[in-house]
N, C-alpha and C. Protein backbone atom coordinates (compact mmCIF):
# COMPACT_ATOMS: atom_id res chain seq x y z
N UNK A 1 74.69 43.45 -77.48
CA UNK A 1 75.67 43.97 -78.43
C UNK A 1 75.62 45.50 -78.41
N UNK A 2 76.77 46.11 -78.73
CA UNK A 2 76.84 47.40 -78.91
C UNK A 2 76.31 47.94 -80.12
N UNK A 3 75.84 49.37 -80.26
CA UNK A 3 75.19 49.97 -81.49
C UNK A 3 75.84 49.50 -82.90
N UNK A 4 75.95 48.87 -83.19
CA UNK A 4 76.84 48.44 -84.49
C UNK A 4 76.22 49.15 -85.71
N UNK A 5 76.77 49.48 -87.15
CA UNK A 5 75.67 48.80 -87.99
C UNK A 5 75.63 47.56 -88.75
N UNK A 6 76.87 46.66 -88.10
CA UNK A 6 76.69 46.00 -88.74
C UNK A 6 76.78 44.58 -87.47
N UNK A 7 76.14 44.35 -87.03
CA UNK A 7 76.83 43.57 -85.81
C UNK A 7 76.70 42.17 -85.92
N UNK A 8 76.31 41.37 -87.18
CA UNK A 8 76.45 40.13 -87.18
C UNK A 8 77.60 39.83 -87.98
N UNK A 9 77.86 41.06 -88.85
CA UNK A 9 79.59 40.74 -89.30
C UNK A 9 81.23 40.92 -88.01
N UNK A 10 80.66 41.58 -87.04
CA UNK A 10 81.65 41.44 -86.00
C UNK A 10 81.48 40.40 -85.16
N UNK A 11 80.24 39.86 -85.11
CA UNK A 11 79.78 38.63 -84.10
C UNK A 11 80.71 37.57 -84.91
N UNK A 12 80.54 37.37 -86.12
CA UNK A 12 80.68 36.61 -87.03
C UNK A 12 82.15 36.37 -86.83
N UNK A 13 83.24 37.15 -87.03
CA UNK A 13 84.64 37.62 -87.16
C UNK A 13 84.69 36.87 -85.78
N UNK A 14 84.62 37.42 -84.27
CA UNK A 14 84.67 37.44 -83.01
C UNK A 14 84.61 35.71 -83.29
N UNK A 15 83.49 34.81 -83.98
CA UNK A 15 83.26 33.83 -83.54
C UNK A 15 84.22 32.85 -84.40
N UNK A 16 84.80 33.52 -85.63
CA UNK A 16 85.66 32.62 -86.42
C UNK A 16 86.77 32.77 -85.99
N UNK A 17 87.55 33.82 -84.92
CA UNK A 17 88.56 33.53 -84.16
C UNK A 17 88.64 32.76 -83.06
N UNK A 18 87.84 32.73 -82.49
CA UNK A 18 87.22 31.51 -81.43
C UNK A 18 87.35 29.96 -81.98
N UNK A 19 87.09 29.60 -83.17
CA UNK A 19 87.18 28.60 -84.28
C UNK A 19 88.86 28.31 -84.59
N UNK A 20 89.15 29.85 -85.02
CA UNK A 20 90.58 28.92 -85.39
C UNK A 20 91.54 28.95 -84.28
N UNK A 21 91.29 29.36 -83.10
CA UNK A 21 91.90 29.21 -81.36
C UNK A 21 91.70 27.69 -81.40
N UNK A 22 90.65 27.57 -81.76
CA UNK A 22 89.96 25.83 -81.04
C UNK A 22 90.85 24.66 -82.06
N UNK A 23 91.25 24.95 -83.53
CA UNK A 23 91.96 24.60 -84.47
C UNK A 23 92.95 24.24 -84.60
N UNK A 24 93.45 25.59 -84.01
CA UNK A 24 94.77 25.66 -83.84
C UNK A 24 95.77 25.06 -82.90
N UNK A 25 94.59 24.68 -81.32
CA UNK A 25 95.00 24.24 -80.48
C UNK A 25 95.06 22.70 -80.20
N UNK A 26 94.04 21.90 -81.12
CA UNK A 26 94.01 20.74 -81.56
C UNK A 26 95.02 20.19 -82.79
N UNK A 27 95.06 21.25 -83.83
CA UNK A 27 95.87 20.46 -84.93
C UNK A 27 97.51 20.13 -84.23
N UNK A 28 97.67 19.25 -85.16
CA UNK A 28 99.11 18.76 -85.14
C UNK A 28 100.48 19.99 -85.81
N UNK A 29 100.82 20.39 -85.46
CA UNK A 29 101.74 21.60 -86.25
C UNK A 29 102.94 21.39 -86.51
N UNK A 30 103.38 20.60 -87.26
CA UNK A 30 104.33 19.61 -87.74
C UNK A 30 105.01 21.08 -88.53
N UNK A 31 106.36 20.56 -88.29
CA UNK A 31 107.07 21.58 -89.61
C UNK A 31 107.23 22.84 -89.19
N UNK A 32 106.66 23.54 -88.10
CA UNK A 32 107.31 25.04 -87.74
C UNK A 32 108.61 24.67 -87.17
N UNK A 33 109.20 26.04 -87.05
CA UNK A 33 110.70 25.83 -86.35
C UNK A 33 110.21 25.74 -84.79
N UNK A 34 110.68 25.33 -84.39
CA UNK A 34 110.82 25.23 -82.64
C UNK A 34 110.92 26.14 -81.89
N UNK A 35 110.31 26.68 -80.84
CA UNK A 35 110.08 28.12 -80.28
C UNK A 35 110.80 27.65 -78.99
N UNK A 36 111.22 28.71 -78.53
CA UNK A 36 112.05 28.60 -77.07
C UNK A 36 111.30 28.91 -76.21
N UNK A 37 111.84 27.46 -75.35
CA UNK A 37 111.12 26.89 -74.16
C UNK A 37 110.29 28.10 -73.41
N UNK A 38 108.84 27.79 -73.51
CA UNK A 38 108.12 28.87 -72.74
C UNK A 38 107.58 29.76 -73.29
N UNK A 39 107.98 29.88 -74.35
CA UNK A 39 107.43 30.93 -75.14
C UNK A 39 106.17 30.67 -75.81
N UNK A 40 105.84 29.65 -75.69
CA UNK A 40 104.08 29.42 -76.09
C UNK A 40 103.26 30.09 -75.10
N UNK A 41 103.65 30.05 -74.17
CA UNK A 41 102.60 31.46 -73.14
C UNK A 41 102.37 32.02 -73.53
N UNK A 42 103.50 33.15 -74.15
CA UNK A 42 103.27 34.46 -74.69
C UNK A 42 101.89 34.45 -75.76
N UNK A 43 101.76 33.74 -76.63
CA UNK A 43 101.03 33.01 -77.77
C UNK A 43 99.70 32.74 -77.37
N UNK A 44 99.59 32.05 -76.00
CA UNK A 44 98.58 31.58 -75.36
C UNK A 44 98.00 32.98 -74.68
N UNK A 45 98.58 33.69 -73.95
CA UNK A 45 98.16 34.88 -73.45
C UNK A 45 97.68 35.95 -74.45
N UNK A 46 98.51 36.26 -75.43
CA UNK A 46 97.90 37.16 -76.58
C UNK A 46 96.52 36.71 -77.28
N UNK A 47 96.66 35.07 -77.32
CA UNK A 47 95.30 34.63 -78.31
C UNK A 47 93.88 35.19 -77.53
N UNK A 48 94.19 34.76 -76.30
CA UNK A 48 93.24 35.17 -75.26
C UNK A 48 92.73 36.20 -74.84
N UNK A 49 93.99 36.92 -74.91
CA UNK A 49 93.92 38.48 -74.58
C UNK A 49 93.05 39.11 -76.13
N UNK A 50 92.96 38.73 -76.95
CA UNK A 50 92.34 38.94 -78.05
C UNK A 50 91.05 39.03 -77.96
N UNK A 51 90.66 37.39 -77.59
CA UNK A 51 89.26 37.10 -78.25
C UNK A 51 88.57 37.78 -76.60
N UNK A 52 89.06 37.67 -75.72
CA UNK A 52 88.56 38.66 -74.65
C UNK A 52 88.45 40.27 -74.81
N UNK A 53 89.28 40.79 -75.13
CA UNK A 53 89.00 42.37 -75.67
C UNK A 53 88.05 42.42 -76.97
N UNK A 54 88.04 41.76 -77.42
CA UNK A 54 87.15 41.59 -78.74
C UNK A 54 86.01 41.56 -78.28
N UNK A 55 85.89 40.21 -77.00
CA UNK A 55 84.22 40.56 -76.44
C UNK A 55 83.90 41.75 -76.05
N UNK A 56 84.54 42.78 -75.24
CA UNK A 56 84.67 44.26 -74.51
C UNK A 56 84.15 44.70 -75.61
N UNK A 57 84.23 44.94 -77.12
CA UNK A 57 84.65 45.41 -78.19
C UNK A 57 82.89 45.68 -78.85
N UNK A 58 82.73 43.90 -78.45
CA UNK A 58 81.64 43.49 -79.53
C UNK A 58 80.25 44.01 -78.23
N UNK A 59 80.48 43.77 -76.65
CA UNK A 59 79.27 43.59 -75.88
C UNK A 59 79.26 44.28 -74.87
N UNK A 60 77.64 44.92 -74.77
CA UNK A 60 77.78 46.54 -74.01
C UNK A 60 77.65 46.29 -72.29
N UNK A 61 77.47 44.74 -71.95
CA UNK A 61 77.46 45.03 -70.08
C UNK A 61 78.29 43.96 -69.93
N UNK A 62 78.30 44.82 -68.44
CA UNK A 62 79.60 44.30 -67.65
C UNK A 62 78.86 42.52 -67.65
N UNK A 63 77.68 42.07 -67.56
CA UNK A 63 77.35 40.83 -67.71
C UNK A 63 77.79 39.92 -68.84
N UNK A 64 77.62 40.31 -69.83
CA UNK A 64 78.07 39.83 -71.04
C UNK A 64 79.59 39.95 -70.99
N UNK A 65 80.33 40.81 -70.61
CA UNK A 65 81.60 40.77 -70.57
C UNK A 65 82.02 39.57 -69.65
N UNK A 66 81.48 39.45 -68.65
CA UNK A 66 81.96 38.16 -67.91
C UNK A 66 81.05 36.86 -68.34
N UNK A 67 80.26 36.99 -68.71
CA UNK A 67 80.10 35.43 -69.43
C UNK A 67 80.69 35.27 -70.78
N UNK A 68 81.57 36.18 -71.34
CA UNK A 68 82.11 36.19 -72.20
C UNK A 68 83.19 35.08 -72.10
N UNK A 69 83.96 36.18 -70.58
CA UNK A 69 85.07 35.31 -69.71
C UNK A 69 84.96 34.58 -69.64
N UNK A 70 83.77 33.83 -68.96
CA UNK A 70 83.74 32.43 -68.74
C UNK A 70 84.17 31.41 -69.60
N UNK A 71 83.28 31.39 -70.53
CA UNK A 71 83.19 30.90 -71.75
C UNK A 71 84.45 30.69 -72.16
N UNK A 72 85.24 31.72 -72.24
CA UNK A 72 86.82 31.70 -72.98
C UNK A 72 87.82 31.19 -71.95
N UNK A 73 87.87 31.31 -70.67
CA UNK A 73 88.35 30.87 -69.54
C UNK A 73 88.17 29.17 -69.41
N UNK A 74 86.83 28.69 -69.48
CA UNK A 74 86.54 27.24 -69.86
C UNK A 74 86.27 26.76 -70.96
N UNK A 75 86.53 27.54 -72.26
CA UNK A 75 87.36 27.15 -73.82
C UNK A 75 89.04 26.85 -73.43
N UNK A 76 89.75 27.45 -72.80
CA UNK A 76 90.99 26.88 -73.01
C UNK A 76 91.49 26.21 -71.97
N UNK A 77 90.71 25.81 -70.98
CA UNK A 77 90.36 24.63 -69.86
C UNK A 77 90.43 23.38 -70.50
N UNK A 78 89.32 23.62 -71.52
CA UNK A 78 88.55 22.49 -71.84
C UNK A 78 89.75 22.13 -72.99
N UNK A 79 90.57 22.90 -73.76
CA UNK A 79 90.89 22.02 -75.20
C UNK A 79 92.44 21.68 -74.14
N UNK A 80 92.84 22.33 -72.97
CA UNK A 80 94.33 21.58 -72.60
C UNK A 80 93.82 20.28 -72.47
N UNK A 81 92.68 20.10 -72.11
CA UNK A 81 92.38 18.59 -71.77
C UNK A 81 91.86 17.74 -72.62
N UNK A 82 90.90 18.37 -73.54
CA UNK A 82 91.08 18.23 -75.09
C UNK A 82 92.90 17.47 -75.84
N UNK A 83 93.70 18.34 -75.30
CA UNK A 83 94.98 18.11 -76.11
C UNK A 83 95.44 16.92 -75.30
N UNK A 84 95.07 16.45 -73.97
CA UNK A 84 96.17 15.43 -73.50
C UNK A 84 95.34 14.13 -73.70
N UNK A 85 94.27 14.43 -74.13
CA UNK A 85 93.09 13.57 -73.83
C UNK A 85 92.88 12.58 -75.77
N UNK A 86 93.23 13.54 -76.21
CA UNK A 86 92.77 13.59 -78.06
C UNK A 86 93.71 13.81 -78.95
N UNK A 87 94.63 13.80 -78.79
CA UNK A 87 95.84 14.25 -79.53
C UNK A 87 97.12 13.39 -79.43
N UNK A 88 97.53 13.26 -80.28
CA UNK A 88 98.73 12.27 -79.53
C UNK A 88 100.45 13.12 -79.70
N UNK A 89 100.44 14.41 -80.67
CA UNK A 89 101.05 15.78 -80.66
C UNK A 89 102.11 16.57 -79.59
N UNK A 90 100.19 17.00 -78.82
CA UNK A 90 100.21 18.02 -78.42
C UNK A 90 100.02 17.00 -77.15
N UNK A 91 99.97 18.37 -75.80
CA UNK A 91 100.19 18.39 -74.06
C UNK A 91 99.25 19.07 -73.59
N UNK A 92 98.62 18.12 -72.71
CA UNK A 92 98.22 18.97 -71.97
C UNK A 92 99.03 20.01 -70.92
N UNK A 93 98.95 21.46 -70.59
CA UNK A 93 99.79 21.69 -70.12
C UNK A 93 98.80 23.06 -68.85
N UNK A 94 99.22 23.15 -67.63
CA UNK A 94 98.15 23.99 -66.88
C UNK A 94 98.71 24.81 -66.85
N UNK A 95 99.91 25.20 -67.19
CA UNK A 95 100.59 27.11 -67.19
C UNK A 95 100.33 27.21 -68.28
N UNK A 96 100.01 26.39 -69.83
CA UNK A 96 99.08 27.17 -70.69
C UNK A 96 97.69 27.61 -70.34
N UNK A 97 96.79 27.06 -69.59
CA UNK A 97 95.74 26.80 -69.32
C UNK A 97 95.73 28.41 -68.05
N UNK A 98 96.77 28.62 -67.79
CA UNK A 98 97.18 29.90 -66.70
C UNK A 98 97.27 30.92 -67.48
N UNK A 99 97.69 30.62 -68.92
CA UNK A 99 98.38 32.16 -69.49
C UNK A 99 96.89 31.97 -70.34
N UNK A 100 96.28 30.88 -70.99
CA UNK A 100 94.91 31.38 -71.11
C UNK A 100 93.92 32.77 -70.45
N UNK A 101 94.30 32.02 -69.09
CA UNK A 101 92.88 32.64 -68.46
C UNK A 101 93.60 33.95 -67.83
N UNK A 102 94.92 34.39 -67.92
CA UNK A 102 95.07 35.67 -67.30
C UNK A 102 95.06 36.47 -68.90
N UNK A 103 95.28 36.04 -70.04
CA UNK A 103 94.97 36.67 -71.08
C UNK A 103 93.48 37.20 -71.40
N UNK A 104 92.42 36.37 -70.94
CA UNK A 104 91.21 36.95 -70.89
C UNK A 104 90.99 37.79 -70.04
N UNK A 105 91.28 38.15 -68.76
CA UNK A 105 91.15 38.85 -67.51
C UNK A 105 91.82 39.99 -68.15
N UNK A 106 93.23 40.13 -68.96
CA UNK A 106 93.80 41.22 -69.23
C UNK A 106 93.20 41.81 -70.35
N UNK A 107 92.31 41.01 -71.28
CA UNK A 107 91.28 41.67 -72.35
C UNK A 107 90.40 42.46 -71.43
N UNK A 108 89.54 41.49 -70.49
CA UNK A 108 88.76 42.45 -69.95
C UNK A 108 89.09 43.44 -69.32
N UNK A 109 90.55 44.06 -68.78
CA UNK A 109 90.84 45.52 -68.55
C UNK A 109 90.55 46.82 -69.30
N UNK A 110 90.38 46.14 -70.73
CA UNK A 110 90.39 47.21 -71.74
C UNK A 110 88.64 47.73 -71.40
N UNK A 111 87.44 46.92 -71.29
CA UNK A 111 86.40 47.77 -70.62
C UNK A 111 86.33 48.79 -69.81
N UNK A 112 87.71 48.95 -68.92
CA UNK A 112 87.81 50.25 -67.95
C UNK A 112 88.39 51.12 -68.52
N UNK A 113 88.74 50.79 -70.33
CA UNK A 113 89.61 52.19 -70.82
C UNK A 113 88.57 53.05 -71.74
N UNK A 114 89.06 53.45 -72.57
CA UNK A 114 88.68 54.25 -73.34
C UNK A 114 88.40 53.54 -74.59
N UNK A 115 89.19 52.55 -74.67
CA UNK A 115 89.45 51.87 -75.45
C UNK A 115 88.34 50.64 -75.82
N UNK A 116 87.49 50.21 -75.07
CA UNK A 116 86.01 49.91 -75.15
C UNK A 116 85.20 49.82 -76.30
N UNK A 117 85.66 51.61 -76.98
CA UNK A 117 84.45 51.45 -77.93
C UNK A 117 85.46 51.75 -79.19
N UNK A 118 86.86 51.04 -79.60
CA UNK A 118 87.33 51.60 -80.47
C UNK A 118 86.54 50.46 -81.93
N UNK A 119 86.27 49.50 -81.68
CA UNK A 119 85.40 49.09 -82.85
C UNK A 119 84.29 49.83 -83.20
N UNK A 120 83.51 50.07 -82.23
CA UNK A 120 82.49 51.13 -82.42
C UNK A 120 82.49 52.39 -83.31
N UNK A 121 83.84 52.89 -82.83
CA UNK A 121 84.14 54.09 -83.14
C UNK A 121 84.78 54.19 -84.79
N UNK A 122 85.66 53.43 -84.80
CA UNK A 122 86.30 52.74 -86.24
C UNK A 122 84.88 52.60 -87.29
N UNK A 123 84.02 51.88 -87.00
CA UNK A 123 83.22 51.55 -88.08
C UNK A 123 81.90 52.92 -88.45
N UNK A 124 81.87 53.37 -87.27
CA UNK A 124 81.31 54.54 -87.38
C UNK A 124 82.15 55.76 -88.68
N UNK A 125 82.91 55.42 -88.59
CA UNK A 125 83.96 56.39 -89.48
C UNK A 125 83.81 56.01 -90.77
N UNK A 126 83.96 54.51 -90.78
CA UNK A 126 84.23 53.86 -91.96
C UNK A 126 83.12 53.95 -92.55
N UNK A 127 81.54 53.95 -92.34
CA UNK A 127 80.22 53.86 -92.62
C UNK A 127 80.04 55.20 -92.90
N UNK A 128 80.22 56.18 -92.14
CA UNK A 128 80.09 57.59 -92.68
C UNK A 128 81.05 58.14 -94.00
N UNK A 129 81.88 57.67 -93.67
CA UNK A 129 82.83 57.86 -95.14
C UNK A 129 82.53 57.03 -97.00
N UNK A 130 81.73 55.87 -96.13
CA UNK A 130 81.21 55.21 -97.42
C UNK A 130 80.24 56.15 -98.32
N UNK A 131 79.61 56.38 -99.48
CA UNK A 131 78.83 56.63 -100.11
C UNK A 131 77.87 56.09 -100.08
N UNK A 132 77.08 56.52 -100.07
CA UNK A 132 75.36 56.01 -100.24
C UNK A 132 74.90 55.13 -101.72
């Protein structure tokens, strides 16, 4: 983990979005309006692209960054098959299972930016500005 001061409340956060990905992708979602055709990628790629920059965010080597990947790469492996397998809803579907795993790959770009340590940097601010 990176210098935090607080780093089991970002582990924590990091891991309850991971939770409601896994939730969200199992429950039944009865009652939204209907999204145009395809457009659950977008959805699927952002969720991903999330909890992958979030790892960049939360963990300081390039090791941890890719078993991060993994992990999240065979999290949304595992629930398409989860969904065709357990659900009677939802689909399994492998261009979700595509916009998954290029959403994590595109989190992990943000390690080559600058942009790396903006949690770091954010809470550093926020902690110095607090009162003692």
């Amino acid at each position: 983990m990176k210098p935090f001061k607080y780093p089991r409340l970002w582990l924590t956060v990091w891991l309850a979005a991971i939770a409601a990905v896994i939730v969200l992708s199992l429950l039944t979602l009865s009652g939204l309006p209907e999204l145009p055709k395809g457009s659950d990628k977008i959805e699927h790629f952002l969720a991903y692209f999330l909890l992958s920059a979030a790892a960049v965010q939360l963990f300081s080597t390039q090791r941890a960054h890719g078993l991060a990947a993994i992990g999240l790469i065979a999290m949304g492996i595992g629930l398409e098959f989860a969904q065709g397998a357990y659900t009677t809803q939802r689909m399994q579907d492998p261009l979700d299972a595509l916009a998954n795993t290029l959403g994590v790959l595109a989190g992990l770009v943000i390690a080559l930016t600058p942009l790396r340590d903006v949690l770091l940097r954010l809470e550093r601010r926020v902690v110095a500005r607090t009162p003692s």
